[in-house]
Protein backbone atom coordinates (compact mmCIF):
# COMPACT_ATOMS: atom_id res chain seq x y z
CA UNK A 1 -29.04 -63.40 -93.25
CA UNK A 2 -32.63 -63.16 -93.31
CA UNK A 3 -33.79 -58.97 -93.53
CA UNK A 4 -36.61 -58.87 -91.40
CA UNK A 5 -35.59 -55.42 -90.36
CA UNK A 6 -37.62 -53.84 -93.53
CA UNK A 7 -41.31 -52.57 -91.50
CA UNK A 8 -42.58 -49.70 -92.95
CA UNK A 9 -44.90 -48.42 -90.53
CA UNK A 10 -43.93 -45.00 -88.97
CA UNK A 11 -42.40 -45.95 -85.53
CA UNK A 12 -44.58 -43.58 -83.01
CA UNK A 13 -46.75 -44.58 -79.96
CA UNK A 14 -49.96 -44.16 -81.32
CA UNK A 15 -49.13 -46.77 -84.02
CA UNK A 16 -48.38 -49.24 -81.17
CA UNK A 17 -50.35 -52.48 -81.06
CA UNK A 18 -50.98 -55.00 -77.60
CA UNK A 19 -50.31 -57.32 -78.14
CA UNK A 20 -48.03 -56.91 -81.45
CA UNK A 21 -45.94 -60.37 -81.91
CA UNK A 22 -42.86 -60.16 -84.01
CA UNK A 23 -40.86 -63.35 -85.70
CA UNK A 24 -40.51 -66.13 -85.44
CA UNK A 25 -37.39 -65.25 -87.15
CA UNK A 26 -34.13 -66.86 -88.02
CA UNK A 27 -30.52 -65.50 -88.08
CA UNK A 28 -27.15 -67.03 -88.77
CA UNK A 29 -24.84 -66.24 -85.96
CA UNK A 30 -21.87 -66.10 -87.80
CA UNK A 31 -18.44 -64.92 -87.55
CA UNK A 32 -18.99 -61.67 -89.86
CA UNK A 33 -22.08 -60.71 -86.24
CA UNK A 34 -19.99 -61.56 -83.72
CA UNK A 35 -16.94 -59.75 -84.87
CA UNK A 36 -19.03 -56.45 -85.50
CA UNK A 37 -20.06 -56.92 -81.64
CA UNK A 38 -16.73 -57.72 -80.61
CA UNK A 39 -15.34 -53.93 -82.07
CA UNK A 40 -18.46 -52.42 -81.44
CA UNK A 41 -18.03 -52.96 -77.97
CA UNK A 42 -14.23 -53.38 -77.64
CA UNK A 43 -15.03 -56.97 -75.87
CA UNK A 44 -12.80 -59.65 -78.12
CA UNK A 45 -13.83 -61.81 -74.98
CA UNK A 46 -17.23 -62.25 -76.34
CA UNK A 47 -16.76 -64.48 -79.25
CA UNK A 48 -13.88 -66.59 -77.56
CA UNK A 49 -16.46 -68.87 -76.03
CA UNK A 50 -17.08 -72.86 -76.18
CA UNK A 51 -20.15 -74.43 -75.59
CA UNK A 52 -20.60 -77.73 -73.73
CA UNK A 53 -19.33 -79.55 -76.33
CA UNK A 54 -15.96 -77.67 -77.50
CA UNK A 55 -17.34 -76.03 -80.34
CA UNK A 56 -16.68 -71.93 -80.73
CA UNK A 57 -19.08 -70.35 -79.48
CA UNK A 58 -19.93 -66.52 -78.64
CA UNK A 59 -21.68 -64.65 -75.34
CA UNK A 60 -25.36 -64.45 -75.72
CA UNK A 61 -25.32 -61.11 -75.47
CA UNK A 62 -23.97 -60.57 -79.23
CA UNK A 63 -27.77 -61.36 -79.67
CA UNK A 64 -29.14 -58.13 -77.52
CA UNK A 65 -29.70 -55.51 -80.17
CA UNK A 66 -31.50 -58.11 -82.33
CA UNK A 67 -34.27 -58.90 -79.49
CA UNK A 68 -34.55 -55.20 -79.17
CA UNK A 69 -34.98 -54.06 -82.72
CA UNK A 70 -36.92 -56.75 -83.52
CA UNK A 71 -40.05 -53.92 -83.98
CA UNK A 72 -38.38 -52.87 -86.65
CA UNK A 73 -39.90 -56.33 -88.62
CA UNK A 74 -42.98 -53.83 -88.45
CA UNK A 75 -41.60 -50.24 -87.74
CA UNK A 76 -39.45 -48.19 -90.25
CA UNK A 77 -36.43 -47.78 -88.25
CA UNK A 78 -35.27 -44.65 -89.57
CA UNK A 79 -38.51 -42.91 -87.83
CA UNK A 80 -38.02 -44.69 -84.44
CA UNK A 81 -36.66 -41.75 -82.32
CA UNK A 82 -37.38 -43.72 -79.20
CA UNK A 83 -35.47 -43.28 -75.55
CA UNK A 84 -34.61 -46.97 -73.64
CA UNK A 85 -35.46 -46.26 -70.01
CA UNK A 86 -35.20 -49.49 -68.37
CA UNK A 87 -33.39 -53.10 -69.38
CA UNK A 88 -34.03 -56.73 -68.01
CA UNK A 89 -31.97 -58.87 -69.30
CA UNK A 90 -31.08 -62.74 -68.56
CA UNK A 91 -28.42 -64.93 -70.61
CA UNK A 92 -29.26 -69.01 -70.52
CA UNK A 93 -26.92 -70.67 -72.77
CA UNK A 94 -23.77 -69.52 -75.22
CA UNK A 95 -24.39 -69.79 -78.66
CA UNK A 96 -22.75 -71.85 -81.59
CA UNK A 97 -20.86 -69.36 -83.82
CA UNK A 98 -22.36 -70.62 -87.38
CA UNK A 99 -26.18 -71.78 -85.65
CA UNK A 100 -29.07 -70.53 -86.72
CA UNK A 101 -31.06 -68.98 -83.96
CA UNK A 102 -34.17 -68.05 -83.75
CA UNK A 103 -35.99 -64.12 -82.60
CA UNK A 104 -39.51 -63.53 -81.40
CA UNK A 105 -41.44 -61.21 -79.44
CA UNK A 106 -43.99 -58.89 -78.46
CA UNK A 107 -45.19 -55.49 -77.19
CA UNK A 108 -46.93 -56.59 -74.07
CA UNK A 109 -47.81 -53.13 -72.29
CA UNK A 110 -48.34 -49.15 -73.19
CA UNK A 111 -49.18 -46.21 -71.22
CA UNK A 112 -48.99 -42.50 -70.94
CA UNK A 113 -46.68 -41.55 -67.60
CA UNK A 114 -45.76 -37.44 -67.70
CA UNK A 115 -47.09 -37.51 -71.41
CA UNK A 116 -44.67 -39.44 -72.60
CA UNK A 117 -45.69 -43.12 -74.12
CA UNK A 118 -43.87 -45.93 -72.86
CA UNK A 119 -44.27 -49.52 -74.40
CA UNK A 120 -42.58 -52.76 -73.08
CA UNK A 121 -41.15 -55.00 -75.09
CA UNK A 122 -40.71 -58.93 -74.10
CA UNK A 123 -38.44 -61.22 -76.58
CA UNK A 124 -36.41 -64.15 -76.61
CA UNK A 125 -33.64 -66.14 -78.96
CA UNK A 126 -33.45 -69.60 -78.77
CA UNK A 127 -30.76 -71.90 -80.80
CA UNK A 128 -31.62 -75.01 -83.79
CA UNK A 129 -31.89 -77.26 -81.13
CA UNK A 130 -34.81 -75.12 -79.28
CA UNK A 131 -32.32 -73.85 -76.31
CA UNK A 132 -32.88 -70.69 -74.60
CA UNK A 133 -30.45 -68.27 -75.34
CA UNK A 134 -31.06 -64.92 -74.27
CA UNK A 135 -34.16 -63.24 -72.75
CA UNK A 136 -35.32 -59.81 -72.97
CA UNK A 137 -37.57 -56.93 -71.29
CA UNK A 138 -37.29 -53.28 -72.34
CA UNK A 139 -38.81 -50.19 -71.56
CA UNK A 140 -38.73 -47.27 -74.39
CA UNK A 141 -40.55 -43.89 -74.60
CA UNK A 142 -41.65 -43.81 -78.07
CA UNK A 143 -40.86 -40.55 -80.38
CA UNK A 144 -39.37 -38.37 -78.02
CA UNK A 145 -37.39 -35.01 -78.50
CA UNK A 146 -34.55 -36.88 -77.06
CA UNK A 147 -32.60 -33.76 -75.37
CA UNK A 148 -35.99 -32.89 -73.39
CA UNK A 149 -35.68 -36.18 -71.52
CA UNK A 150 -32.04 -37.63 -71.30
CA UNK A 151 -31.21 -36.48 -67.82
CA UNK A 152 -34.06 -36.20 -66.47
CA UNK A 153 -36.19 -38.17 -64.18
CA UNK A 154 -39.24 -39.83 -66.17
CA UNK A 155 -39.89 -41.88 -63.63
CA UNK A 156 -40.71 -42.31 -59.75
CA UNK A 157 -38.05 -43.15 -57.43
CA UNK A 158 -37.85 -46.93 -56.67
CA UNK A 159 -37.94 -48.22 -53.36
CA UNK A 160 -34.02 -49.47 -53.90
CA UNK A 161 -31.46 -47.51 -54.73
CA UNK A 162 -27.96 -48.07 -55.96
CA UNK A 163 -25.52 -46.34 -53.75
CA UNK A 164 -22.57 -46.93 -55.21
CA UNK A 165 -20.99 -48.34 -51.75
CA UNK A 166 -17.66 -49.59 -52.04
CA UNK A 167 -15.05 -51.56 -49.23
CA UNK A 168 -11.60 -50.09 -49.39
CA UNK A 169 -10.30 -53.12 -50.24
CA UNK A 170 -9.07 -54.97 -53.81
CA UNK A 171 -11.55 -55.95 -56.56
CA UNK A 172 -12.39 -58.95 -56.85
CA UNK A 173 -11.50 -61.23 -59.91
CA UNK A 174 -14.02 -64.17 -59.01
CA UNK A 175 -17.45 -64.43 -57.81
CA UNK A 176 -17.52 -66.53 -54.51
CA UNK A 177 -19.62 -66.82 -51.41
CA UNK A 178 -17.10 -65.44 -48.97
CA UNK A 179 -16.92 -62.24 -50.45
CA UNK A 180 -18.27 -59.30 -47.84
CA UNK A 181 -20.61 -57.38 -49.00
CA UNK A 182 -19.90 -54.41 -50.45
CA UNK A 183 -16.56 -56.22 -52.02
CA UNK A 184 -15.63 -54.08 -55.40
CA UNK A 185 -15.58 -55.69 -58.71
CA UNK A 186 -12.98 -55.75 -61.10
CA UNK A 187 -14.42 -52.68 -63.14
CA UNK A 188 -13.90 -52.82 -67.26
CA UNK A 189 -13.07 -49.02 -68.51
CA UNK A 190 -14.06 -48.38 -72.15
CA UNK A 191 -14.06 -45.22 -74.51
CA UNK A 192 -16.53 -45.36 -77.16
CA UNK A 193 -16.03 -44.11 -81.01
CA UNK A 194 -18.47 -42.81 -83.79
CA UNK A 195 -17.53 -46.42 -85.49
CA UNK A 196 -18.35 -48.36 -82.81
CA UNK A 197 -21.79 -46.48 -82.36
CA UNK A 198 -22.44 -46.66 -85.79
CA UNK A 199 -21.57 -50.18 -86.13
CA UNK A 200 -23.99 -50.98 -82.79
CA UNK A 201 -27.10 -49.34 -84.08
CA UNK A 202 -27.10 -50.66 -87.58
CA UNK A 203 -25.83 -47.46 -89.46
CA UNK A 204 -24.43 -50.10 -91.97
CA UNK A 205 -27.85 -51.24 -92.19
CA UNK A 206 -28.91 -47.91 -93.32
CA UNK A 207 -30.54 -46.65 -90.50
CA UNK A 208 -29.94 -43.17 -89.59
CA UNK A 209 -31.06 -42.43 -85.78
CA UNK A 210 -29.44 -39.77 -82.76
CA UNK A 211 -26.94 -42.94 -82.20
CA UNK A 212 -25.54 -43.30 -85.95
CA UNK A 213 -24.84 -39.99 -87.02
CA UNK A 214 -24.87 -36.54 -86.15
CA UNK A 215 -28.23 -35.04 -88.29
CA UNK A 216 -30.00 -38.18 -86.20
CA UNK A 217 -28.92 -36.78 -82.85
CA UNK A 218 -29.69 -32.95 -84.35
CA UNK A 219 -33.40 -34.05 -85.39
CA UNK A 220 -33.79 -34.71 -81.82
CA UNK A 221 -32.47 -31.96 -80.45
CA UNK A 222 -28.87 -33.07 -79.14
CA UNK A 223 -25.97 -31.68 -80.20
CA UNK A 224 -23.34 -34.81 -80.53
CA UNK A 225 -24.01 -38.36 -81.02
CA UNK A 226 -25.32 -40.40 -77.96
CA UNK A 227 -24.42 -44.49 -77.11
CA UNK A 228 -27.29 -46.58 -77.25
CA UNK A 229 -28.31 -47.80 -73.93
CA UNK A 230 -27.76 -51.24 -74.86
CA UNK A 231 -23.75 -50.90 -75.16
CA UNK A 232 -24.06 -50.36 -71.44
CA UNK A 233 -25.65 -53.49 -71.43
CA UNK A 234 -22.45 -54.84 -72.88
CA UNK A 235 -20.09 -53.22 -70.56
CA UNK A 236 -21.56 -54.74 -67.12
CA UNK A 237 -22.17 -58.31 -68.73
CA UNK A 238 -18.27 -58.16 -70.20
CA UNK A 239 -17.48 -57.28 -66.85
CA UNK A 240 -19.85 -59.71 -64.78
CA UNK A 241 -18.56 -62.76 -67.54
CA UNK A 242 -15.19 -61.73 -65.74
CA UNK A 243 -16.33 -62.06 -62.41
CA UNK A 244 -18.92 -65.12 -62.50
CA UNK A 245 -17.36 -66.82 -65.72
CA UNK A 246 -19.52 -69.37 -67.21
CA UNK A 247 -22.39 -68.85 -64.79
CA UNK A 248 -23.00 -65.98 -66.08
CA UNK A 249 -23.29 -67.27 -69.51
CA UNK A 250 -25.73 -69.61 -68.96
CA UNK A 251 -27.40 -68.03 -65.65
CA UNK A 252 -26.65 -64.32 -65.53
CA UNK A 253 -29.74 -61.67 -64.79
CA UNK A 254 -29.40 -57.89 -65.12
CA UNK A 255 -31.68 -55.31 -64.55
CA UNK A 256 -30.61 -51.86 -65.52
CA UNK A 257 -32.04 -48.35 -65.71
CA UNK A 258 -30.99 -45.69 -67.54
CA UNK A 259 -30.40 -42.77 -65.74
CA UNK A 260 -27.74 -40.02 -67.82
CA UNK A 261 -26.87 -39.71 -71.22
CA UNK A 262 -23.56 -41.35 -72.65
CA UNK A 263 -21.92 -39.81 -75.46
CA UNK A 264 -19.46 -40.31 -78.42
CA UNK A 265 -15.51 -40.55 -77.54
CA UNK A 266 -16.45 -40.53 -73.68
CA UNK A 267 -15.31 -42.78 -71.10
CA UNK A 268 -17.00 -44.61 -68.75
CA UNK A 269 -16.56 -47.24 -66.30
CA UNK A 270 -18.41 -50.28 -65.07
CA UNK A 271 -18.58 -51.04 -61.74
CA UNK A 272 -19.74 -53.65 -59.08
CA UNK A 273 -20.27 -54.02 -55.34
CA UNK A 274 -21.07 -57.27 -54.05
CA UNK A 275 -24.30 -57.54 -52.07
CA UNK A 276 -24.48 -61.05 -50.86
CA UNK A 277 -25.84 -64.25 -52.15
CA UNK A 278 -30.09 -64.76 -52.91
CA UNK A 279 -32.04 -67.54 -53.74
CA UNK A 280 -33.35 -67.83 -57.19
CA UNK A 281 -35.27 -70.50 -58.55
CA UNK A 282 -34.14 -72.83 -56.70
CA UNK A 283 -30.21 -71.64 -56.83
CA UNK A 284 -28.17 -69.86 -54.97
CA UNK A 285 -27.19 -67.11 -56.50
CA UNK A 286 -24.26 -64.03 -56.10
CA UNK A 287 -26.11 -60.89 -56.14
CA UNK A 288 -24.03 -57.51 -57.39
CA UNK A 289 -25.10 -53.75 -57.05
CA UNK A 290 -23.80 -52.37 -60.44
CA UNK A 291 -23.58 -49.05 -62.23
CA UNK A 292 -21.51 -47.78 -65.21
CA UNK A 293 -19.97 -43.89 -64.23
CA UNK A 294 -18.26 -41.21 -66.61
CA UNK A 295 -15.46 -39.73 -65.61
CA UNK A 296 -17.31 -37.09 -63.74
CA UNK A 297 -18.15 -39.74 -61.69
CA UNK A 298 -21.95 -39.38 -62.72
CA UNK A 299 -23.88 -42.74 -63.00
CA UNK A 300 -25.36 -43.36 -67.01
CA UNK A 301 -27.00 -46.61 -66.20
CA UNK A 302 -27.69 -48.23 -62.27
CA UNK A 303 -28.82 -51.74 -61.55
CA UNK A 304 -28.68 -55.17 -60.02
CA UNK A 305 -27.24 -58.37 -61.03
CA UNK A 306 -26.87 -62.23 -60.06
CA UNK A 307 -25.48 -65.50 -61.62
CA UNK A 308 -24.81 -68.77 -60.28
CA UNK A 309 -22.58 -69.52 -57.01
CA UNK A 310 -20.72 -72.70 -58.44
């Protein structure tokens, strides 16, 4: 595998460059990535995939953490004490396990909001044959004393909300048009481990941050391990592959904001309500209200999402 992953410069806003382009850069997804996915995220569904053509193939999504660590082509990781705030995500097309993809993007915004320093990142993977894979927009506040800020609101209060709304009825197993709104879907439960985390954020990389081990967290002023905001990620698209199946694998968009801190050996939940179906580009599309929970019933991460109605 190609180590692009070796920048050296320290990883703080001020350092920040618009536009900053990373890559082009190309990575064999092979069976050694997708498995460390599948147990970091406890999601063997993920890599159990066939393209058009029959051949194995894995969720886009084992791609994710790439597109957003790709600044550390430029950054020295082990300095990047960054928070993820927001997530856009959308998946086009399952990839090959064996193909060699390829990563690029670029920082395409900055600014100061309540003196912290955000900075957008915008990044794509696309397979050999010049597919879109996987497509990527995420907000981070750059070197942050983490504990001052997870919780908190760093943000103001959008003009949607997600309520959380749910019929007393079943979940439902399948996406379809005749679903009521406010339908639940089938949720996916998961407990997450120090291995998993470690495995996620690239610990066997050698990067040392507040999701890898415990002096990380401590340096920024928490007192456990936290999950990366991008397992989340993982959660609601294992569950929405459930729900919409293959349009969500070559159609699926999630956007997702970050909203309480999620920490090592807790539990969580992902959940859905069904909102009704939307027109995108042309499509029509199933759109979902969706949230992950702990078992306090406190929200970590609240968004939308919509795939395909086939």
């Amino acid at each position: 595998m190609n180590r692009w992953w070796t920048g050296t410069k320290e990883a703080i806003f001020e350092n920040i460059e618009v536009p900053e382009v990373f890559g082009p850069f190309d990575v064999v997804v092979d069976e050694r990535m997708v498995r460390n996915y599948a147990f970091a995220q406890d999601d063997d569904g993920a890599g159990r995939l066939t393209d058009a053509d029959g051949r194995p193939a894995a969720s886009p999504a084992v791609l994710s953490n790439e597109l957003l660590f790709l600044f550390y082509a430029a950054y020295d990781g082990n300095t990047a004490r960054g928070l993820h705030t927001h997530e856009e995500l959308s998946l086009h097309s399952p990839v090959v396990i064996g193909e060699t993809v390829t990563l690029s993007g670029r920082y395409v915004h900055t600014e100061v909001r309540r003196g912290n320093g955000y900075v957008v990142m915008e990044a794509e993977a696309r397979g050999a044959d010049g597919r879109l894979l996987l497509r990527h927009r995420g907000t981070e506040i750059m070197r942050v004393h983490a504990a001052d800020v997870v919780g908190g609101s760093t943000a103001p209060a959008p003009s949607r909300l997600v309520t959380g709304e749910l019929l007393d009825v079943a979940p439902a197993a399948a996406a379809s048009g005749d679903l009521d709104e406010r339908t639940p879907i089938r949720p996916v439960r998961k407990k997450i481990s120090q291995e998993q985390m470690y495995v996620f954020s690239w610990g066997g990389r050698g990067f040392s941050n507040i999701h890898t081990d415990a002096a990380g967290a401590r340096r920024s002023g928490m007192d456990r391990t936290v999950a990366q905001a991008m397992q989340q990620v993982g959660y609601l698209s294992e569950m929405l592959t459930a729900f919409h199946g293959g349009a969500w694998i070559d159609g699926g968009h999630l956007a997702v904001k970050f909203v309480h801190p999620f920490y090592v050996d807790e539990e969580v939940t992902a959940r859905g309500a069904v909102l009704g179906a939307i027109e995108h580009e042309g499509q029509r599309h199933l759109e979902s209200e969706v949230w992950v929970e702990n078992v306090d019933g406190v929200k970590t991460a609240v968004g939308w999402a919509h795939a395909p109605l086939r």
